[in-house]
PDB file of N, CA and C in Angstrom:
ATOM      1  N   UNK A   1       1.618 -27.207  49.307  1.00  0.00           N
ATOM      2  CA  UNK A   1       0.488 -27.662  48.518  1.00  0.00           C
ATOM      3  C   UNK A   1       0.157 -29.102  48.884  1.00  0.00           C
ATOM      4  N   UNK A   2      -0.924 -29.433  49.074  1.00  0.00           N
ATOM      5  CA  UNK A   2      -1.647 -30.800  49.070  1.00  0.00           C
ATOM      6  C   UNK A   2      -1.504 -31.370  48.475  1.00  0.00           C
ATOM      7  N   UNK A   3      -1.670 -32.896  47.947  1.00  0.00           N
ATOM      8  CA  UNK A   3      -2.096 -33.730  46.952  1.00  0.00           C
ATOM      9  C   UNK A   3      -3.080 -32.860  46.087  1.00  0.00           C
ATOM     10  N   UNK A   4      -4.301 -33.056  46.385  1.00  0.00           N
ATOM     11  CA  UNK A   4      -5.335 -32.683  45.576  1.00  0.00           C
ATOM     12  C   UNK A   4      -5.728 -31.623  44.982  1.00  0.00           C
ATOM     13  N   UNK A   5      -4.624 -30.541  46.000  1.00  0.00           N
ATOM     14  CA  UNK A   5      -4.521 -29.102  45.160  1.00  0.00           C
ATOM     15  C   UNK A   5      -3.537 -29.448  44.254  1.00  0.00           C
ATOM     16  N   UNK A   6      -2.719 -29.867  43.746  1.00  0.00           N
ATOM     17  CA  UNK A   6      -1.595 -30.238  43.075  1.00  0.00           C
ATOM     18  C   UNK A   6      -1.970 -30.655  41.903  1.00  0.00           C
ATOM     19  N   UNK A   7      -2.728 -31.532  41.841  1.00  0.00           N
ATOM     20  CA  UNK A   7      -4.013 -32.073  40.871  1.00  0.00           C
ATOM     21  C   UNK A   7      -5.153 -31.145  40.204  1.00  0.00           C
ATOM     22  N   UNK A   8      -5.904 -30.656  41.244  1.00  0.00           N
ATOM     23  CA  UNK A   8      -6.157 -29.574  40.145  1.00  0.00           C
ATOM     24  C   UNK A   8      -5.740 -28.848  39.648  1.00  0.00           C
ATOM     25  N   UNK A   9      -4.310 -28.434  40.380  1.00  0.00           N
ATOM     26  CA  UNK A   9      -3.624 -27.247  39.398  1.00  0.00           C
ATOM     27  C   UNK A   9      -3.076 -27.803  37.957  1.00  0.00           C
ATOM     28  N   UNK A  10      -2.719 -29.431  38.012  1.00  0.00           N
ATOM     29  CA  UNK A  10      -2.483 -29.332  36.874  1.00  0.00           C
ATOM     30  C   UNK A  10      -3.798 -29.961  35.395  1.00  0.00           C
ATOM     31  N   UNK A  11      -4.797 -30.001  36.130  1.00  0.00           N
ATOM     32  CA  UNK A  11      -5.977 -30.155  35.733  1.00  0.00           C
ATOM     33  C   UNK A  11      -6.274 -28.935  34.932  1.00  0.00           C
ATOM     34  N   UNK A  12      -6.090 -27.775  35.891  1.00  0.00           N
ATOM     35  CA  UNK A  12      -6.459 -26.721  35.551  1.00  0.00           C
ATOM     36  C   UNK A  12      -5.595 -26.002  34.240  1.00  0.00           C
ATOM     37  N   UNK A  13      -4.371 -26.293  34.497  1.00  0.00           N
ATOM     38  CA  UNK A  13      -2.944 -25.453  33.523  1.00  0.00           C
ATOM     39  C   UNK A  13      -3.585 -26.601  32.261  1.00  0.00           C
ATOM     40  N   UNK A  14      -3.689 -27.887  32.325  1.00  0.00           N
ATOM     41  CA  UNK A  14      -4.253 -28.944  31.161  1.00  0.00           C
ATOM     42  C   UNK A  14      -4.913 -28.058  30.418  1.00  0.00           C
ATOM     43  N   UNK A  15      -6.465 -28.038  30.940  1.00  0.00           N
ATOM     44  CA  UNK A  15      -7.832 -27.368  30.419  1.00  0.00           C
ATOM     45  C   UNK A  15      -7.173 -25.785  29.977  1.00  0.00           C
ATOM     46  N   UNK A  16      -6.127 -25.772  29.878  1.00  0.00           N
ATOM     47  CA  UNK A  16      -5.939 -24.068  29.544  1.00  0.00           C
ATOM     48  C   UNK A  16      -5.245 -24.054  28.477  1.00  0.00           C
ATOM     49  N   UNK A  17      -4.203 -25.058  28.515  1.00  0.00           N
ATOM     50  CA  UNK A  17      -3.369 -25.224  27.461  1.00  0.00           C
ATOM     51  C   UNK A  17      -3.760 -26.003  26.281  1.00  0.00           C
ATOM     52  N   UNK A  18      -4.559 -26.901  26.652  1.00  0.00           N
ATOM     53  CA  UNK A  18      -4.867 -28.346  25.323  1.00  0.00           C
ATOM     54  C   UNK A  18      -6.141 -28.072  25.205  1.00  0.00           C
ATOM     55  N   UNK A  19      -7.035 -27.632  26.161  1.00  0.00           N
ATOM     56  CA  UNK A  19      -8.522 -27.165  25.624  1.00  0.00           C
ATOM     57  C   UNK A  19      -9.527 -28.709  26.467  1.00  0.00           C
ATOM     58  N   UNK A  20     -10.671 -28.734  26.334  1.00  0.00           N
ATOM     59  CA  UNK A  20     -11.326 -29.865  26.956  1.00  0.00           C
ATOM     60  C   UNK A  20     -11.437 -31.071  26.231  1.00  0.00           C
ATOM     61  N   UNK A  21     -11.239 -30.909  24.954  1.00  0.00           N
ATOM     62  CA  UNK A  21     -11.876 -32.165  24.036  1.00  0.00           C
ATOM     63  C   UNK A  21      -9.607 -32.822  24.232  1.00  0.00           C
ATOM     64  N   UNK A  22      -9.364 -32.195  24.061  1.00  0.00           N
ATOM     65  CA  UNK A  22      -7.496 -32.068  23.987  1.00  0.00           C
ATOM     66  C   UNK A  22      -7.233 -33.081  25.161  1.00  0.00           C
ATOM     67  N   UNK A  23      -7.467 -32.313  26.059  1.00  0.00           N
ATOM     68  CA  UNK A  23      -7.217 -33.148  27.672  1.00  0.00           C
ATOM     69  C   UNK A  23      -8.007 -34.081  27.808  1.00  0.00           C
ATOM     70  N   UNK A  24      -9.357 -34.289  27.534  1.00  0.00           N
ATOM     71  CA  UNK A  24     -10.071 -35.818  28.282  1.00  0.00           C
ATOM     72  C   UNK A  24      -9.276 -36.512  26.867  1.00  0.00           C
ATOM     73  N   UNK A  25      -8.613 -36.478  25.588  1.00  0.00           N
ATOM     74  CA  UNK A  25      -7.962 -37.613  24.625  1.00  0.00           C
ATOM     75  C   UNK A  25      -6.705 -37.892  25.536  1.00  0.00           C
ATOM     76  N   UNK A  26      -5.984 -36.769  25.906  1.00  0.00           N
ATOM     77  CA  UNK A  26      -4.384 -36.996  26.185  1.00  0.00           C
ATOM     78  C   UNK A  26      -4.997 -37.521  27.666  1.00  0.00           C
ATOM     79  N   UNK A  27      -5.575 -37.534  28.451  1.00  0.00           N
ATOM     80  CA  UNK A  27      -5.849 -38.346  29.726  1.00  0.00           C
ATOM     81  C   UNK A  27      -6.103 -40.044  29.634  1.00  0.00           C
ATOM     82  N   UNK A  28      -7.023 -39.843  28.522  1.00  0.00           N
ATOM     83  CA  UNK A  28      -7.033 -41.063  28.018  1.00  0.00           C
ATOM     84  C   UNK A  28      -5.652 -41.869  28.014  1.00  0.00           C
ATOM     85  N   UNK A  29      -4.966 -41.032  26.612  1.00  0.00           N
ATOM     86  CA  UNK A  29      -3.509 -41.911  26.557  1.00  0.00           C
ATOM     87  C   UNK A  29      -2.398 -42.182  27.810  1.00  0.00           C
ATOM     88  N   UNK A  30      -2.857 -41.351  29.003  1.00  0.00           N
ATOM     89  CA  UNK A  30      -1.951 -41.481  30.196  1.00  0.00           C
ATOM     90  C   UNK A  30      -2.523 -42.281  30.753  1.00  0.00           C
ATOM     91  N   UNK A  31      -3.867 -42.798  30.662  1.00  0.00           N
ATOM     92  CA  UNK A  31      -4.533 -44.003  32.061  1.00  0.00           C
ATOM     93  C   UNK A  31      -4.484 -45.174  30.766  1.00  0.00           C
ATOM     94  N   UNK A  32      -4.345 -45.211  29.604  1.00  0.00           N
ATOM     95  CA  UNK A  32      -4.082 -46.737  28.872  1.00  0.00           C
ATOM     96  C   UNK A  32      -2.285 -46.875  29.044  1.00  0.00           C
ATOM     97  N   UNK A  33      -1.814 -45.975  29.363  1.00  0.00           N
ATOM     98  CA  UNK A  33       0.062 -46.179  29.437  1.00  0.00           C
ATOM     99  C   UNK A  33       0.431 -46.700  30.800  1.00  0.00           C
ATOM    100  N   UNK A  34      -0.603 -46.050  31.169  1.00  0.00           N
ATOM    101  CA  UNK A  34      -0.282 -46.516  33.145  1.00  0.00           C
ATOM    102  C   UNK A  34      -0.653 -48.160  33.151  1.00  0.00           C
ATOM    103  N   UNK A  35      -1.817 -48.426  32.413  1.00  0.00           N
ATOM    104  CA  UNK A  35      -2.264 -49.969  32.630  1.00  0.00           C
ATOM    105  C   UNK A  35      -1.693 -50.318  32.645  1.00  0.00           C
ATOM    106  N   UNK A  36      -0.745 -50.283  30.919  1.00  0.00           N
ATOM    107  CA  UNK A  36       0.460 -51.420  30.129  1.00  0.00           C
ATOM    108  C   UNK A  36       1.173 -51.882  31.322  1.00  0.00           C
ATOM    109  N   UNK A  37       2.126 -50.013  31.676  1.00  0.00           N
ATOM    110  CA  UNK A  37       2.947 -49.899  32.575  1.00  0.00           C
ATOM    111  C   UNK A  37       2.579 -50.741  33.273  1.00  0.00           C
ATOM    112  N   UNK A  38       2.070 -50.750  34.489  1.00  0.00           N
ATOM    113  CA  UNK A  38       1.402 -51.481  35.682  1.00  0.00           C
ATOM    114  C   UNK A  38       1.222 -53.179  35.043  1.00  0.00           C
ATOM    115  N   UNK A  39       0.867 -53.501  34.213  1.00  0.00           N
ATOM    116  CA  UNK A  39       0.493 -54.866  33.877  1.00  0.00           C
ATOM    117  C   UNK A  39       2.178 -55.371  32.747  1.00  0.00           C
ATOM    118  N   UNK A  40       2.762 -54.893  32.683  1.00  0.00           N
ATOM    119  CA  UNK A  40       4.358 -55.436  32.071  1.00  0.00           C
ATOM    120  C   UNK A  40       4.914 -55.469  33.632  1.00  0.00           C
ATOM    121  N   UNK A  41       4.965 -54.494  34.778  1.00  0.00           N
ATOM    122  CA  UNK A  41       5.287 -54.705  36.237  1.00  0.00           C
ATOM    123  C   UNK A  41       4.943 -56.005  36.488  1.00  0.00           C
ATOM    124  N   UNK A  42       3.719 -56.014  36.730  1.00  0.00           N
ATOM    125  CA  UNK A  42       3.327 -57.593  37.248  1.00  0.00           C
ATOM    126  C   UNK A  42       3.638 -58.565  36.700  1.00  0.00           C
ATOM    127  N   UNK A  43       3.973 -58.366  34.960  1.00  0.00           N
ATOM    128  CA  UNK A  43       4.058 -60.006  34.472  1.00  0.00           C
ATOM    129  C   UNK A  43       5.856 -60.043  34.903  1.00  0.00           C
ATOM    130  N   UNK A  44       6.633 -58.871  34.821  1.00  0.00           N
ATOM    131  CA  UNK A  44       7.866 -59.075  35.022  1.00  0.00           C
ATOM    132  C   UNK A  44       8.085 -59.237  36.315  1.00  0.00           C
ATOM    133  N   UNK A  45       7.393 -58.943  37.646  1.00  0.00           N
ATOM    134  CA  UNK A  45       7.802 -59.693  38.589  1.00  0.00           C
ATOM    135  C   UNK A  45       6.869 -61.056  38.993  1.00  0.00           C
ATOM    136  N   UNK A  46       6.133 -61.413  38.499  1.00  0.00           N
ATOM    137  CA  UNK A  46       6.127 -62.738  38.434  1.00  0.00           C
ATOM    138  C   UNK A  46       6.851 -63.784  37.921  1.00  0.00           C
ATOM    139  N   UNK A  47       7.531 -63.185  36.709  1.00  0.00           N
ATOM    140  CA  UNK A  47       8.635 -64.021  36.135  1.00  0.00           C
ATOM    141  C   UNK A  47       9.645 -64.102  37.024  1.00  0.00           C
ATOM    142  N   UNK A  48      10.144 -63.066  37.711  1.00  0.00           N
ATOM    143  CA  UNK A  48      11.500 -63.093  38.140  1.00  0.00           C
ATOM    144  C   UNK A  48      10.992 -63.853  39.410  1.00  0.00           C
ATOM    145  N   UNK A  49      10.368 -63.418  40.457  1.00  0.00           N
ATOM    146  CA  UNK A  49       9.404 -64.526  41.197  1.00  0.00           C
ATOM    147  C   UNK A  49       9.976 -66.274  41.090  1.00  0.00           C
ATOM    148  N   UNK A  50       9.287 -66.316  40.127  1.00  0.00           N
ATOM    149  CA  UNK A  50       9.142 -67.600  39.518  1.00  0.00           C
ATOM    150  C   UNK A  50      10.799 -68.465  39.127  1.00  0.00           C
ATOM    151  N   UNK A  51      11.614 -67.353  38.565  1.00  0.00           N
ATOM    152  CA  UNK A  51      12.816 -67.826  38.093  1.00  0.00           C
ATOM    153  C   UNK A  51      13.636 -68.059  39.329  1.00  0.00           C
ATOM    154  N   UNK A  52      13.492 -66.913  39.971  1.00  0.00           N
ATOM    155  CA  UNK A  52      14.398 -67.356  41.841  1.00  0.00           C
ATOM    156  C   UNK A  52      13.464 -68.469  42.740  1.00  0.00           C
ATOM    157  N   UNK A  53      12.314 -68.790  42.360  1.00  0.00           N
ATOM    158  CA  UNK A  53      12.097 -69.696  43.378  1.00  0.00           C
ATOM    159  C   UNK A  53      12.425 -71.209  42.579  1.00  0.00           C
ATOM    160  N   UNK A  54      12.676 -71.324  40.876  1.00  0.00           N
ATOM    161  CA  UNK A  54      13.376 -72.236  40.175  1.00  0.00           C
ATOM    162  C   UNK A  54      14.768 -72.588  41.191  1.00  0.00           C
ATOM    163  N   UNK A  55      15.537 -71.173  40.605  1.00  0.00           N
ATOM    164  CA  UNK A  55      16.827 -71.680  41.398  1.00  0.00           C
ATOM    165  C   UNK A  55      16.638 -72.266  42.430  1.00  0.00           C
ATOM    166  N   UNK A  56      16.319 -71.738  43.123  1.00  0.00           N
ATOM    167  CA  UNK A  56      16.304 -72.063  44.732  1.00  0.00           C
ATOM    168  C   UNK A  56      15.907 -73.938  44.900  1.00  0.00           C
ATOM    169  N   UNK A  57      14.815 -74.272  44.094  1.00  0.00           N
ATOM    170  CA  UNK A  57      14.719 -75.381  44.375  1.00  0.00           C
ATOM    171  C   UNK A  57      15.573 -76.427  43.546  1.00  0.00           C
ATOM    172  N   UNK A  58      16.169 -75.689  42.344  1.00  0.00           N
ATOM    173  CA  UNK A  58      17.223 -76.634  41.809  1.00  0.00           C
ATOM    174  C   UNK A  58      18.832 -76.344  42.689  1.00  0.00           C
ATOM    175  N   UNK A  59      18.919 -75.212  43.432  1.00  0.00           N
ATOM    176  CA  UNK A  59      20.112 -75.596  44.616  1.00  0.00           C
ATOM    177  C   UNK A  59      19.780 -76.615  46.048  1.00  0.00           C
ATOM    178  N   UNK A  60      18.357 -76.991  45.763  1.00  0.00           N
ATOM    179  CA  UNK A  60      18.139 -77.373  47.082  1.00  0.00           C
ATOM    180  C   UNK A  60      18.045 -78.898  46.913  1.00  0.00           C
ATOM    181  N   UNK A  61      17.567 -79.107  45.084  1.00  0.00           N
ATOM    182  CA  UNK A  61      17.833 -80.857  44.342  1.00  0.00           C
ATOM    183  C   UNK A  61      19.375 -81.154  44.716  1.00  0.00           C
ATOM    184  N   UNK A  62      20.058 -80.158  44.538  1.00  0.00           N
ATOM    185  CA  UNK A  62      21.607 -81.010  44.379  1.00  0.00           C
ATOM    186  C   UNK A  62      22.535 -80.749  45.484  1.00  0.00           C
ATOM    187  N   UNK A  63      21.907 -80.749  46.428  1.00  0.00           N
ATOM    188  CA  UNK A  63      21.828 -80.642  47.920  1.00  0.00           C
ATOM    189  C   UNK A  63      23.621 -79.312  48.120  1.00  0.00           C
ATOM    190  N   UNK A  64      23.103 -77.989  47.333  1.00  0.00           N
ATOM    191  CA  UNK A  64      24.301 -76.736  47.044  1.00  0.00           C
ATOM    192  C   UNK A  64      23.466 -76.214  48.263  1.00  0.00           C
ATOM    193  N   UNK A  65      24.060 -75.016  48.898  1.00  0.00           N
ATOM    194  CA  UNK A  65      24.101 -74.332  49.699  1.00  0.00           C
ATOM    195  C   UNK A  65      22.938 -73.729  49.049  1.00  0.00           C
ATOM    196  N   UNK A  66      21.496 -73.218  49.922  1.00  0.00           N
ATOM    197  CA  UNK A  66      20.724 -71.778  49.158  1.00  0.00           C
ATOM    198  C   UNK A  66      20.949 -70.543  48.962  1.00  0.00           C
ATOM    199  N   UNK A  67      20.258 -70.240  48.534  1.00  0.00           N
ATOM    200  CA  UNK A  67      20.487 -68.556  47.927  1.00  0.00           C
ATOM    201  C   UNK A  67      20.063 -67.922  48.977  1.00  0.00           C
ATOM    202  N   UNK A  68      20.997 -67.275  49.263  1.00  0.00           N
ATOM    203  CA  UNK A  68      20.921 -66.177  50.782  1.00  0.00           C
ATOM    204  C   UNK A  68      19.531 -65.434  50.601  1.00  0.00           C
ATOM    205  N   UNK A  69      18.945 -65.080  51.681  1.00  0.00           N
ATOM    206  CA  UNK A  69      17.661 -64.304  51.327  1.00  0.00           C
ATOM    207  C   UNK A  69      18.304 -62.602  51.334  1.00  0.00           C
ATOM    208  N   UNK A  70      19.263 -63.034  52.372  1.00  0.00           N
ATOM    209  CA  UNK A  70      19.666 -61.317  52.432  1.00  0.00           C
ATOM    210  C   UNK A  70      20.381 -60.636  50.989  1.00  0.00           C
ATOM    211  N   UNK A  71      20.408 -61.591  50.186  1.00  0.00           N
ATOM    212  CA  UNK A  71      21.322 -60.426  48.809  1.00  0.00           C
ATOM    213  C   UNK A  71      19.683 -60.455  47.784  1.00  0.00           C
TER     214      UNK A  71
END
């Protein structure tokens, strides 16, 4: 199976089981969960981002060895 056949099939099993008014609500609640999802991703790796490039420049003030890139 394809991507896009995969998709309609479960498009299709949706519209059969929950009805049309059923599925475009519960679609709804899956593309506002994905945002959150997706936008708590970004703010949490910007933080962590942000917190290792802290360290890094407070091992590099007190003239410590840096933080390996490889770990």
């Amino acid at each position: 199976m394809s991507f896009g056949t995969e998709i309609f099939f479960f498009v299709a099993l949706g519209l059969l089981v929950l009805g049309p008014k059923r599925l475009h609500t519960m679609l709804g609640h899956i593309a506002r969960a994905k945002a959150r999802f997706e936008e708590t991703n970004r703010a949490l790796k910007s933080q962590l981002t942000a917190e290792l490039d802290g360290k890094r420049l407070e091992g590099r003030s007190t003239n410590s060895p840096e933080l390996s890139e490889d770990n």
